[in-house]
PDB file of N, CA and C in Angstrom:
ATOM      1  N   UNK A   1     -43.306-131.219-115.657  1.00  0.00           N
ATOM      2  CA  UNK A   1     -43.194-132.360-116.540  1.00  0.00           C
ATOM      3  C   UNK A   1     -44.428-133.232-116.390  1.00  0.00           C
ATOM      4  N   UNK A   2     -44.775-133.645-117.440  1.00  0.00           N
ATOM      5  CA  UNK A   2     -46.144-134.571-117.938  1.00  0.00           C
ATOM      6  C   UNK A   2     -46.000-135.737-117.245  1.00  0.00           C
ATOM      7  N   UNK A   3     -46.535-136.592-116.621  1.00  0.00           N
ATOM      8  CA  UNK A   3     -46.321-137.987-116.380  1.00  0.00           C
ATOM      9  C   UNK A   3     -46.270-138.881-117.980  1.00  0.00           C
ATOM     10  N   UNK A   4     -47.852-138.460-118.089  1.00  0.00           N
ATOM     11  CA  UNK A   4     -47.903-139.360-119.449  1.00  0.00           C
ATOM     12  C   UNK A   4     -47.163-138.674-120.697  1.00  0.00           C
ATOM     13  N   UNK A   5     -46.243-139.426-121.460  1.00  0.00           N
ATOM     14  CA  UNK A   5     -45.514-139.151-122.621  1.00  0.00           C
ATOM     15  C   UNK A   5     -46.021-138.891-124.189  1.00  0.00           C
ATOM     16  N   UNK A   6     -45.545-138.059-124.786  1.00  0.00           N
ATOM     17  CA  UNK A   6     -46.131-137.924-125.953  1.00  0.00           C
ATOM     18  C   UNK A   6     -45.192-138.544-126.794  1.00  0.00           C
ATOM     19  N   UNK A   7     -46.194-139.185-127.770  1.00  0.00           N
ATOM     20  CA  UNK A   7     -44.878-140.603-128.589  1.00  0.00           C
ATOM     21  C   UNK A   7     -45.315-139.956-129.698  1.00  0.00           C
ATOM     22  N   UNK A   8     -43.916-139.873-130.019  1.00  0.00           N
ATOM     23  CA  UNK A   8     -43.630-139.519-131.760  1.00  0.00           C
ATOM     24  C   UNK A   8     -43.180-141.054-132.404  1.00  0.00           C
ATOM     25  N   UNK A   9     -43.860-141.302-133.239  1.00  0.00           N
ATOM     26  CA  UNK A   9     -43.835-142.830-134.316  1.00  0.00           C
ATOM     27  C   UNK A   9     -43.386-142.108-135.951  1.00  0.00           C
ATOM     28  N   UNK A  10     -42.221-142.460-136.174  1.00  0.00           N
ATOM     29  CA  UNK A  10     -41.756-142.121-137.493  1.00  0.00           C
ATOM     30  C   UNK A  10     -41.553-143.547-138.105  1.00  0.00           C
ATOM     31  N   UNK A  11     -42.229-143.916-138.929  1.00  0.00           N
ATOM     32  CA  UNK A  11     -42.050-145.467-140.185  1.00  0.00           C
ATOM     33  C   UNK A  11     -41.521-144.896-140.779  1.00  0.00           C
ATOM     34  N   UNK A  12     -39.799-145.710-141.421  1.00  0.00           N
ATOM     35  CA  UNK A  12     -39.328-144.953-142.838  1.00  0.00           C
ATOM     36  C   UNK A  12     -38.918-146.332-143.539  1.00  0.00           C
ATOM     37  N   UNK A  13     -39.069-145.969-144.803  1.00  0.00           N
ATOM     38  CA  UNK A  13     -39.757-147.549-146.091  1.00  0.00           C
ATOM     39  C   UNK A  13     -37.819-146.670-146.353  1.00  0.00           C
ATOM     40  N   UNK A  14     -37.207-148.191-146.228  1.00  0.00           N
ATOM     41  CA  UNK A  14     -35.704-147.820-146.618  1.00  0.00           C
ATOM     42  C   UNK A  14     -35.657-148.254-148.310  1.00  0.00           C
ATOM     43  N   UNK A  15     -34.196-147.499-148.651  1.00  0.00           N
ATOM     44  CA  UNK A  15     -34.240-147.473-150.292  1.00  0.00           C
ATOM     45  C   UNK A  15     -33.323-149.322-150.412  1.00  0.00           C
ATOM     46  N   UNK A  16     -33.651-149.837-151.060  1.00  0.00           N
ATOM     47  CA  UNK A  16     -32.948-151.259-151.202  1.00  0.00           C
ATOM     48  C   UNK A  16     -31.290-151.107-151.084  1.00  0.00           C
ATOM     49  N   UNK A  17     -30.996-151.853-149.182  1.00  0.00           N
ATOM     50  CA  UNK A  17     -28.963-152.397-149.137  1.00  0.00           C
ATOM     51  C   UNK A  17     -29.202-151.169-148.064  1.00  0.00           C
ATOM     52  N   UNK A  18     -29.649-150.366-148.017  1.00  0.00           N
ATOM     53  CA  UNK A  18     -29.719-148.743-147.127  1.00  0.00           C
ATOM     54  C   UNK A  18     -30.287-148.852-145.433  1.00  0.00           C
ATOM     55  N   UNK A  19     -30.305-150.022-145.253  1.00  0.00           N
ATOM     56  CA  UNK A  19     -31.087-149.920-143.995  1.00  0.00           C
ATOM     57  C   UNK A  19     -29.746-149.963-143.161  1.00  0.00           C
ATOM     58  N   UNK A  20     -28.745-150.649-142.953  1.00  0.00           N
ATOM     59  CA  UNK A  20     -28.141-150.232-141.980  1.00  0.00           C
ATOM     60  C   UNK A  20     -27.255-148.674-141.603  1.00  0.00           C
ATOM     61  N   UNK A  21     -27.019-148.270-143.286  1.00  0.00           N
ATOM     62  CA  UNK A  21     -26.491-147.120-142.875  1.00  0.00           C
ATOM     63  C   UNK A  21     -27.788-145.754-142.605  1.00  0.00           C
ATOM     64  N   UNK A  22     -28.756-146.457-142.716  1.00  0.00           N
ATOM     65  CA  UNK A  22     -29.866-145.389-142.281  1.00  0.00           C
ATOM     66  C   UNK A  22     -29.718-145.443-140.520  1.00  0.00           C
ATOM     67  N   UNK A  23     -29.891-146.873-139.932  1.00  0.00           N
ATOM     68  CA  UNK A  23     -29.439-146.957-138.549  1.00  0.00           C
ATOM     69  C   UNK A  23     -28.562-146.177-137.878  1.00  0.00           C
ATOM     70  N   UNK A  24     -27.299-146.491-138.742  1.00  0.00           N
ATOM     71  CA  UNK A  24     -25.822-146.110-138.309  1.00  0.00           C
ATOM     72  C   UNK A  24     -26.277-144.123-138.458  1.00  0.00           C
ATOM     73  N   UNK A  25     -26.941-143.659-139.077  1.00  0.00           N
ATOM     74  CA  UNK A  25     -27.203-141.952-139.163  1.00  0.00           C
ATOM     75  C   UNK A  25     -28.358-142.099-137.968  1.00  0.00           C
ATOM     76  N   UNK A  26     -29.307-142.354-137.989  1.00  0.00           N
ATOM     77  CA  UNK A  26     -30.376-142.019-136.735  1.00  0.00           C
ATOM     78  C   UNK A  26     -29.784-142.545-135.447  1.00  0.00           C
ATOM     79  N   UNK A  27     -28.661-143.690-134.994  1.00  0.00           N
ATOM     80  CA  UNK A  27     -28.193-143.771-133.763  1.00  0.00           C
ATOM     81  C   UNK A  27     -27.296-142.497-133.188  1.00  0.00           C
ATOM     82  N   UNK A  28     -26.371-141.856-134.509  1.00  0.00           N
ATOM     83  CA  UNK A  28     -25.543-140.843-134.314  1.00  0.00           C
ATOM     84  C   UNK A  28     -26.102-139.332-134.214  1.00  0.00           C
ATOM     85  N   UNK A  29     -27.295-139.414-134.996  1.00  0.00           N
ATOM     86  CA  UNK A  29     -27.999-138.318-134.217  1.00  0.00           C
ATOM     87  C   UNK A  29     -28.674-138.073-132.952  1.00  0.00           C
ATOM     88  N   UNK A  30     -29.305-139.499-132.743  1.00  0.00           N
ATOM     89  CA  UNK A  30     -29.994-139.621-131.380  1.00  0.00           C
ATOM     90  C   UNK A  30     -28.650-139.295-130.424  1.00  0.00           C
ATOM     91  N   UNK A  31     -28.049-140.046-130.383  1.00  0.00           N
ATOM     92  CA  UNK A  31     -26.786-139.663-129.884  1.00  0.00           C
ATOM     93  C   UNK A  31     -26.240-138.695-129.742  1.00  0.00           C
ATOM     94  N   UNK A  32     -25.881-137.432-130.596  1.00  0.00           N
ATOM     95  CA  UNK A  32     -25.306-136.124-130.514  1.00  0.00           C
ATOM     96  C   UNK A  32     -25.932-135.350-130.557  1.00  0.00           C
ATOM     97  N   UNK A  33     -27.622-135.180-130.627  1.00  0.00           N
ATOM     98  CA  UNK A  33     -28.573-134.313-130.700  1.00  0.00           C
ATOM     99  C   UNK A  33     -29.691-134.546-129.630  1.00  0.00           C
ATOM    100  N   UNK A  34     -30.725-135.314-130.688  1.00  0.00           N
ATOM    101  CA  UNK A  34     -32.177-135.521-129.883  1.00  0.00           C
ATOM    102  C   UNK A  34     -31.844-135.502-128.320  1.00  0.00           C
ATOM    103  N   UNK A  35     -30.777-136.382-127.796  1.00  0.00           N
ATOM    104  CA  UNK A  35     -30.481-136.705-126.585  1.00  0.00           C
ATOM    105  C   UNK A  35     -30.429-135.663-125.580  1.00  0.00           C
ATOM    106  N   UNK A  36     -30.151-134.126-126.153  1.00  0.00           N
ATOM    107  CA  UNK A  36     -29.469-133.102-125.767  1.00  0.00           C
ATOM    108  C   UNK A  36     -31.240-132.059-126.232  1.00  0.00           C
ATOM    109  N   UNK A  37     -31.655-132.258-126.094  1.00  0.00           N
ATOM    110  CA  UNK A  37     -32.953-131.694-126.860  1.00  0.00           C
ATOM    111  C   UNK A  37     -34.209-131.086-125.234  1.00  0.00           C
ATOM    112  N   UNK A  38     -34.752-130.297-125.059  1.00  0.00           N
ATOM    113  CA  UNK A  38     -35.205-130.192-124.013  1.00  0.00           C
ATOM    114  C   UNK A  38     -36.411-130.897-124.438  1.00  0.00           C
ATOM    115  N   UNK A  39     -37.056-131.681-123.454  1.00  0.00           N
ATOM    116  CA  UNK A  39     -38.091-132.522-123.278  1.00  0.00           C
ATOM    117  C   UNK A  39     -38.012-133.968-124.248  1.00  0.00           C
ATOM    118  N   UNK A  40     -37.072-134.685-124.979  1.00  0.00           N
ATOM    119  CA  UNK A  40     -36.861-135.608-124.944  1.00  0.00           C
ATOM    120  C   UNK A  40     -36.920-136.738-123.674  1.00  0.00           C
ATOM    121  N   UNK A  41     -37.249-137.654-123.542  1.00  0.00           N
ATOM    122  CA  UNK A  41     -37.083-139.214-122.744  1.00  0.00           C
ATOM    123  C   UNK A  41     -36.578-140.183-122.952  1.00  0.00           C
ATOM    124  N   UNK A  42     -37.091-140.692-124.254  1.00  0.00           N
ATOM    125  CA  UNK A  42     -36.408-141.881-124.661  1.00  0.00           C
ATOM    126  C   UNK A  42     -36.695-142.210-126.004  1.00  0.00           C
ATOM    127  N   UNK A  43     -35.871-142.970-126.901  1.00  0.00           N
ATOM    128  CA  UNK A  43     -35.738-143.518-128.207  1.00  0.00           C
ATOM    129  C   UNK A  43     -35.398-144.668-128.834  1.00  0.00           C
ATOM    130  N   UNK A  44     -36.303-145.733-129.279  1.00  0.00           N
ATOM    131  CA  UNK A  44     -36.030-146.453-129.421  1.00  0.00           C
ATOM    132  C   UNK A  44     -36.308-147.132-131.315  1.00  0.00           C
ATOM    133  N   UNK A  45     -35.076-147.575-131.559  1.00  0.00           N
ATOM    134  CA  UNK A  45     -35.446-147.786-132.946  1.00  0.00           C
ATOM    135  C   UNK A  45     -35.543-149.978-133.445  1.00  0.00           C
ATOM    136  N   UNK A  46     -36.129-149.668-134.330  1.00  0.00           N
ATOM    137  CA  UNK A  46     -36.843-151.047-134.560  1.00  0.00           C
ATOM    138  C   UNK A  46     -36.558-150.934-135.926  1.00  0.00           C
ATOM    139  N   UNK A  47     -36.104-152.349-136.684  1.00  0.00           N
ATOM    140  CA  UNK A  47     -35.202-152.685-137.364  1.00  0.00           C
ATOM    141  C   UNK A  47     -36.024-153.612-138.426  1.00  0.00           C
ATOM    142  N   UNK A  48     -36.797-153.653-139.358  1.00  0.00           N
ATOM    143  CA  UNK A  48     -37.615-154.773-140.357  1.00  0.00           C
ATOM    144  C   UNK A  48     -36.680-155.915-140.348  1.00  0.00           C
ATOM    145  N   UNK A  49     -36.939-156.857-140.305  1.00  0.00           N
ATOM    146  CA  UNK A  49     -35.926-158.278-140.983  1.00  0.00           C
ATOM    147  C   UNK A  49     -35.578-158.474-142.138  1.00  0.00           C
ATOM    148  N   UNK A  50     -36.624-157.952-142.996  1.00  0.00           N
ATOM    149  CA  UNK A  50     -36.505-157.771-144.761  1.00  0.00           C
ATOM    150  C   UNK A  50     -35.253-156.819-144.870  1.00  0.00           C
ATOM    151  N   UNK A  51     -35.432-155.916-144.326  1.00  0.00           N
ATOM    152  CA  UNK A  51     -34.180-155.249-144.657  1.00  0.00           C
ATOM    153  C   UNK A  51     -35.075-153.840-145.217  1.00  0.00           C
ATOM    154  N   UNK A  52     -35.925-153.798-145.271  1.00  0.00           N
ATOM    155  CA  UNK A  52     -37.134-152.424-145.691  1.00  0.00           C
ATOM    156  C   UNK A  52     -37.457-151.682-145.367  1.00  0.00           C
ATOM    157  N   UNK A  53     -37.396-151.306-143.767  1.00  0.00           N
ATOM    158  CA  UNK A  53     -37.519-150.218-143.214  1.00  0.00           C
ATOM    159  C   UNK A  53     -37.524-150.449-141.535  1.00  0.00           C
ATOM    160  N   UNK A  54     -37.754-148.934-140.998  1.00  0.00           N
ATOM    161  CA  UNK A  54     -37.222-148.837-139.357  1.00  0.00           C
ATOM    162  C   UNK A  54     -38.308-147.835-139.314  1.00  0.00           C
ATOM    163  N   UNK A  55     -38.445-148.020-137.742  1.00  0.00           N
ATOM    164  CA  UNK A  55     -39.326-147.540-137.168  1.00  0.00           C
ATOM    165  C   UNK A  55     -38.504-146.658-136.325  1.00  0.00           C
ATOM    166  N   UNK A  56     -38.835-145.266-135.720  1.00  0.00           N
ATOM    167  CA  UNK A  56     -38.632-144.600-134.774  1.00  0.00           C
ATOM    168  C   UNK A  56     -39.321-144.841-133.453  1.00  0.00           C
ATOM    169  N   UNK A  57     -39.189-144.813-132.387  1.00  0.00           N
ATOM    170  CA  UNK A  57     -40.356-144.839-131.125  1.00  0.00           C
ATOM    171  C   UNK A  57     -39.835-144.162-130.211  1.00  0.00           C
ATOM    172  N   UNK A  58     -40.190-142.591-130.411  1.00  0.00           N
ATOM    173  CA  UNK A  58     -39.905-141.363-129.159  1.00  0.00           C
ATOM    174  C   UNK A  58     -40.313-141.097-128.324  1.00  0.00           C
ATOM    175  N   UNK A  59     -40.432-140.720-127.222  1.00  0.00           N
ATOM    176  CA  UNK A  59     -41.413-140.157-126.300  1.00  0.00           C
ATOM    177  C   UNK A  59     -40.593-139.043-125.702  1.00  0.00           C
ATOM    178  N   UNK A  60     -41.436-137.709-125.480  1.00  0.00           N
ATOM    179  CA  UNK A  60     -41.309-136.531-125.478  1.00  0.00           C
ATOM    180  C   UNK A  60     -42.313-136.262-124.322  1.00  0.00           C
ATOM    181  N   UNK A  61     -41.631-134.985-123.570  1.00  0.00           N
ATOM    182  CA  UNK A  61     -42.857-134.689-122.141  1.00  0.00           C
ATOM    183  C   UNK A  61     -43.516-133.944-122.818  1.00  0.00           C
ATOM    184  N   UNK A  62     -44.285-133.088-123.932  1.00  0.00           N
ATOM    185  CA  UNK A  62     -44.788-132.439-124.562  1.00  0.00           C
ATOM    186  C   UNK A  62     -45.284-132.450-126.191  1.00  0.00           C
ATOM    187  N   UNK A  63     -46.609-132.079-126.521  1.00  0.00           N
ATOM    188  CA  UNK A  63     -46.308-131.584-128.166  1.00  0.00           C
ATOM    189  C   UNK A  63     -44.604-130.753-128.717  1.00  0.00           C
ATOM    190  N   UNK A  64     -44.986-129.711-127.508  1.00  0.00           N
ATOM    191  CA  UNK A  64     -44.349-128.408-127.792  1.00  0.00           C
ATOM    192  C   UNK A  64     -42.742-128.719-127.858  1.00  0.00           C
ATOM    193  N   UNK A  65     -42.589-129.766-127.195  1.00  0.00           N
ATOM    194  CA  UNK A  65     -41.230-130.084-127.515  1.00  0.00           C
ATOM    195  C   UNK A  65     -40.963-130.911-128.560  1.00  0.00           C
ATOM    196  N   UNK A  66     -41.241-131.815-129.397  1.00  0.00           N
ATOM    197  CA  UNK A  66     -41.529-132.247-130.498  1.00  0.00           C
ATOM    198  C   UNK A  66     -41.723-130.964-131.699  1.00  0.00           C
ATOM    199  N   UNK A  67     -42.140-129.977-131.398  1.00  0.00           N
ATOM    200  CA  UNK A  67     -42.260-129.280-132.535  1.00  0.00           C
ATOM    201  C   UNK A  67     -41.398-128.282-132.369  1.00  0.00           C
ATOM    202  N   UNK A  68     -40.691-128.071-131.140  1.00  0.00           N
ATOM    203  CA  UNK A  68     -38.933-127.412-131.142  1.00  0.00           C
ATOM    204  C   UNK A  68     -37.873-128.360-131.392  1.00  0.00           C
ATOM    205  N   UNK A  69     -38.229-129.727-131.773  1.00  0.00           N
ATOM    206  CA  UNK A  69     -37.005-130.369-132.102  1.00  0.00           C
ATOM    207  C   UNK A  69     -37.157-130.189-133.872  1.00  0.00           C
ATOM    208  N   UNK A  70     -38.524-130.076-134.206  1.00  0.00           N
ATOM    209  CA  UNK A  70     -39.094-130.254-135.778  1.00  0.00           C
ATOM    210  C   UNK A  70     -38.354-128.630-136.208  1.00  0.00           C
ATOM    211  N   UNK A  71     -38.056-127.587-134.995  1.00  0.00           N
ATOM    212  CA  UNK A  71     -37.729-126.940-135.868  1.00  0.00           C
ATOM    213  C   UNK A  71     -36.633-126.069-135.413  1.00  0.00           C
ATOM    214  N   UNK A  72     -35.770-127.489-134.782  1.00  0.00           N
ATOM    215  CA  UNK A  72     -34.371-126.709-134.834  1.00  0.00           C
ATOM    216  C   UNK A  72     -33.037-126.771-135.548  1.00  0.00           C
ATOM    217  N   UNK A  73     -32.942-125.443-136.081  1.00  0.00           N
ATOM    218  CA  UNK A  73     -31.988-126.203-137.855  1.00  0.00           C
ATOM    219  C   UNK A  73     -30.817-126.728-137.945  1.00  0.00           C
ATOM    220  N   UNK A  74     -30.679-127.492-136.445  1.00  0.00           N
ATOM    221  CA  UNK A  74     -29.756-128.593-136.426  1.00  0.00           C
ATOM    222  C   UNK A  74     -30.661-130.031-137.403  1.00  0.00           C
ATOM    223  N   UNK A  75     -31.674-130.056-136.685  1.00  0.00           N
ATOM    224  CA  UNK A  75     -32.858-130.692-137.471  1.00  0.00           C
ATOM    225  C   UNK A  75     -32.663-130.611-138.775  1.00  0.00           C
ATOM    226  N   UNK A  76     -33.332-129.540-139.420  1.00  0.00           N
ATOM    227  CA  UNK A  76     -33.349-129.365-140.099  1.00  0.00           C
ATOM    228  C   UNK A  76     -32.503-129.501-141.550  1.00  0.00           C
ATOM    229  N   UNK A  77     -31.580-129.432-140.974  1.00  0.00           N
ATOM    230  CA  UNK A  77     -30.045-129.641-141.534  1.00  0.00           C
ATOM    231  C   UNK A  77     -29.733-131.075-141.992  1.00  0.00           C
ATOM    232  N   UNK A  78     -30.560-132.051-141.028  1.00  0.00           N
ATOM    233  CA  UNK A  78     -30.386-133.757-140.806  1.00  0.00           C
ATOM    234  C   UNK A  78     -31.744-134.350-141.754  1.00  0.00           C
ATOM    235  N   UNK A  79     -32.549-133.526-141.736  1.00  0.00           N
ATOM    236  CA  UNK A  79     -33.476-133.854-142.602  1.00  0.00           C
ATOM    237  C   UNK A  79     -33.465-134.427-143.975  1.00  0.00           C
ATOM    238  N   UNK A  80     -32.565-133.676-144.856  1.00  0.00           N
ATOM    239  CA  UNK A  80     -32.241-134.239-146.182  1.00  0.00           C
ATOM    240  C   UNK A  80     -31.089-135.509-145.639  1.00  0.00           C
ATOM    241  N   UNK A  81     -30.566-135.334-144.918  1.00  0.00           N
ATOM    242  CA  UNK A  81     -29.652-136.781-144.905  1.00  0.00           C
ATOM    243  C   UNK A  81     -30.517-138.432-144.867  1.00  0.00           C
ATOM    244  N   UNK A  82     -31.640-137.997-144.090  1.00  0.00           N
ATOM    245  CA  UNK A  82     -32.816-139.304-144.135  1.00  0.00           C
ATOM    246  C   UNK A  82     -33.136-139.555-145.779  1.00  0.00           C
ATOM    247  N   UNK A  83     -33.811-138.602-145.931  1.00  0.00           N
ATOM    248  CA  UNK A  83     -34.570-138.566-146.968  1.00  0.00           C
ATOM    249  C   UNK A  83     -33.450-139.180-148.395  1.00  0.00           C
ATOM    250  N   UNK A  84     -32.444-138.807-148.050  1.00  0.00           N
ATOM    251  CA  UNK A  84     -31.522-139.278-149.286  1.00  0.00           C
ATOM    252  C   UNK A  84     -31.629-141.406-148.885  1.00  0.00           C
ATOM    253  N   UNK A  85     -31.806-141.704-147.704  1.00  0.00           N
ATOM    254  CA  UNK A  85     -32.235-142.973-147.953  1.00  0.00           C
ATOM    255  C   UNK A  85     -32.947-143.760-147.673  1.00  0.00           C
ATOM    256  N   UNK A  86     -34.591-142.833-147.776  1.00  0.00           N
ATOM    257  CA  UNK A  86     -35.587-143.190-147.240  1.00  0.00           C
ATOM    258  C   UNK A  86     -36.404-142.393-147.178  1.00  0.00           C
ATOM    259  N   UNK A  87     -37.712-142.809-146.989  1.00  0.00           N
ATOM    260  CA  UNK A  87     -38.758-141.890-147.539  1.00  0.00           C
ATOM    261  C   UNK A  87     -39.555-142.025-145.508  1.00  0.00           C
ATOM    262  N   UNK A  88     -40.379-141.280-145.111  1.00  0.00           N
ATOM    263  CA  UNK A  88     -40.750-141.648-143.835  1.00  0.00           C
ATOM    264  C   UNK A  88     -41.979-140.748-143.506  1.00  0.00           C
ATOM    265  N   UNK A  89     -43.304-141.384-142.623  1.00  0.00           N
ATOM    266  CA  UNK A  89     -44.450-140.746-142.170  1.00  0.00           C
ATOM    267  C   UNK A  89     -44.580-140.984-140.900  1.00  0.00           C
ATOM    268  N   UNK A  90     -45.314-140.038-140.386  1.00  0.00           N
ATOM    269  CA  UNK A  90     -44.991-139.600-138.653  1.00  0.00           C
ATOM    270  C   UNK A  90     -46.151-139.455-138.083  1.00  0.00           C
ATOM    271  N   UNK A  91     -46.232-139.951-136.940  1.00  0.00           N
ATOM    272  CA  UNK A  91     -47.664-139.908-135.969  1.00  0.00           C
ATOM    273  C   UNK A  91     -47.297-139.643-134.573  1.00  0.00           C
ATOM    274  N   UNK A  92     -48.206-138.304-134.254  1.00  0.00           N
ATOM    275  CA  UNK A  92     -47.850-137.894-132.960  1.00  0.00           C
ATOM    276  C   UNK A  92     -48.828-138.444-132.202  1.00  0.00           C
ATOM    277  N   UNK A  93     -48.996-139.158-130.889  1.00  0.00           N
ATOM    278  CA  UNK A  93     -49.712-139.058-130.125  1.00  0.00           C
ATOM    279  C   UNK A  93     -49.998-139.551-128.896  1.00  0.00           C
ATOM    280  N   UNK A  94     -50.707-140.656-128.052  1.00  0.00           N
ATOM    281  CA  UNK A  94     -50.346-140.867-127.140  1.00  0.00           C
ATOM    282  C   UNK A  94     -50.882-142.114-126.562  1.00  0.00           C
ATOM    283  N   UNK A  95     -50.277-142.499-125.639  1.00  0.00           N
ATOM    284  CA  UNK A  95     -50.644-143.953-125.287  1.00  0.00           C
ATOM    285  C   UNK A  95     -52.189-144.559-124.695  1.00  0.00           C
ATOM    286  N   UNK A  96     -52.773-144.755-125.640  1.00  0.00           N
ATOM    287  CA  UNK A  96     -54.545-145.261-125.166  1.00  0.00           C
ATOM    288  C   UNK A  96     -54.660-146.689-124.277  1.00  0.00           C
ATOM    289  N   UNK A  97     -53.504-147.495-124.676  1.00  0.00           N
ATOM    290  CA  UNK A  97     -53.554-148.520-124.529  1.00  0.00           C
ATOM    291  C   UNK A  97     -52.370-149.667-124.241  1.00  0.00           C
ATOM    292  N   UNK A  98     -51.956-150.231-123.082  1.00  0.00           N
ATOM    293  CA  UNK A  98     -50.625-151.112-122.588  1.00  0.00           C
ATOM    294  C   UNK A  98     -51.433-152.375-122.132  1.00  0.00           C
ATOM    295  N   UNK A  99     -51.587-153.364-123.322  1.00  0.00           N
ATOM    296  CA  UNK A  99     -51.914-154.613-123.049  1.00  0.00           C
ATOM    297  C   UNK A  99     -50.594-155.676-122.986  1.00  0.00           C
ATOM    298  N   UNK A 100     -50.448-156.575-121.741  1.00  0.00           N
ATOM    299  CA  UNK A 100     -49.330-156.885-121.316  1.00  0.00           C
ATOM    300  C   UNK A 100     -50.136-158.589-120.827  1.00  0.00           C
ATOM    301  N   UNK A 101     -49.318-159.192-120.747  1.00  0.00           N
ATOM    302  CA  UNK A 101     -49.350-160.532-120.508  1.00  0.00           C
ATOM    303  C   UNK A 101     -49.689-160.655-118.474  1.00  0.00           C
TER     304      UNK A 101
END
């Protein structure tokens, strides 16, 4: 296992009234899936105030595990359920920088 984490960043622009039940689907997957996923760590989701969209914030001990979660058709399967309320773009990569008080 990696010390340093590989962060998966998913932004998804929610469809207008849709943001909480977009929550209420990505907590229940994190929950009954990702969680259960080999090389997962941790997940944390972030919530707009507008009501417009959520952020994902993953960290994974690997690429390679990130791209066995991208393609396992439990996944896969959950994929159109986002997309029906919300549109979303993804950045893999890794921490350059922890500026802290």
């Amino acid at each position: 296992m990696s010390e340093k984490p590989v962060i998966l960043v998913n932004h998804l622009t929610v469809d207008p009234g849709k943001q909480d039940a977009l929550i209420a689907l990505l907590c229940e997957n994190t929950q009954t899936l990702i969680r259960t996923l080999p090389g997962w760590r941790t997940t944390r989701l972030i919530a707009a105030a507008d009501g417009a969209g959520v952020v994902i914030y993953s960290e994974w001990e690997t690429p390679a595990a990130v791209a066995a979660m991208r393609d396992d058709p439990r996944m896969k399967a959950y994929f159109p359920k986002i997309a029906a309320l919300a549109r979303f773009n993804s950045l893999l990569g890794s921490e350059v920088a922890n500026i802290t008080p």
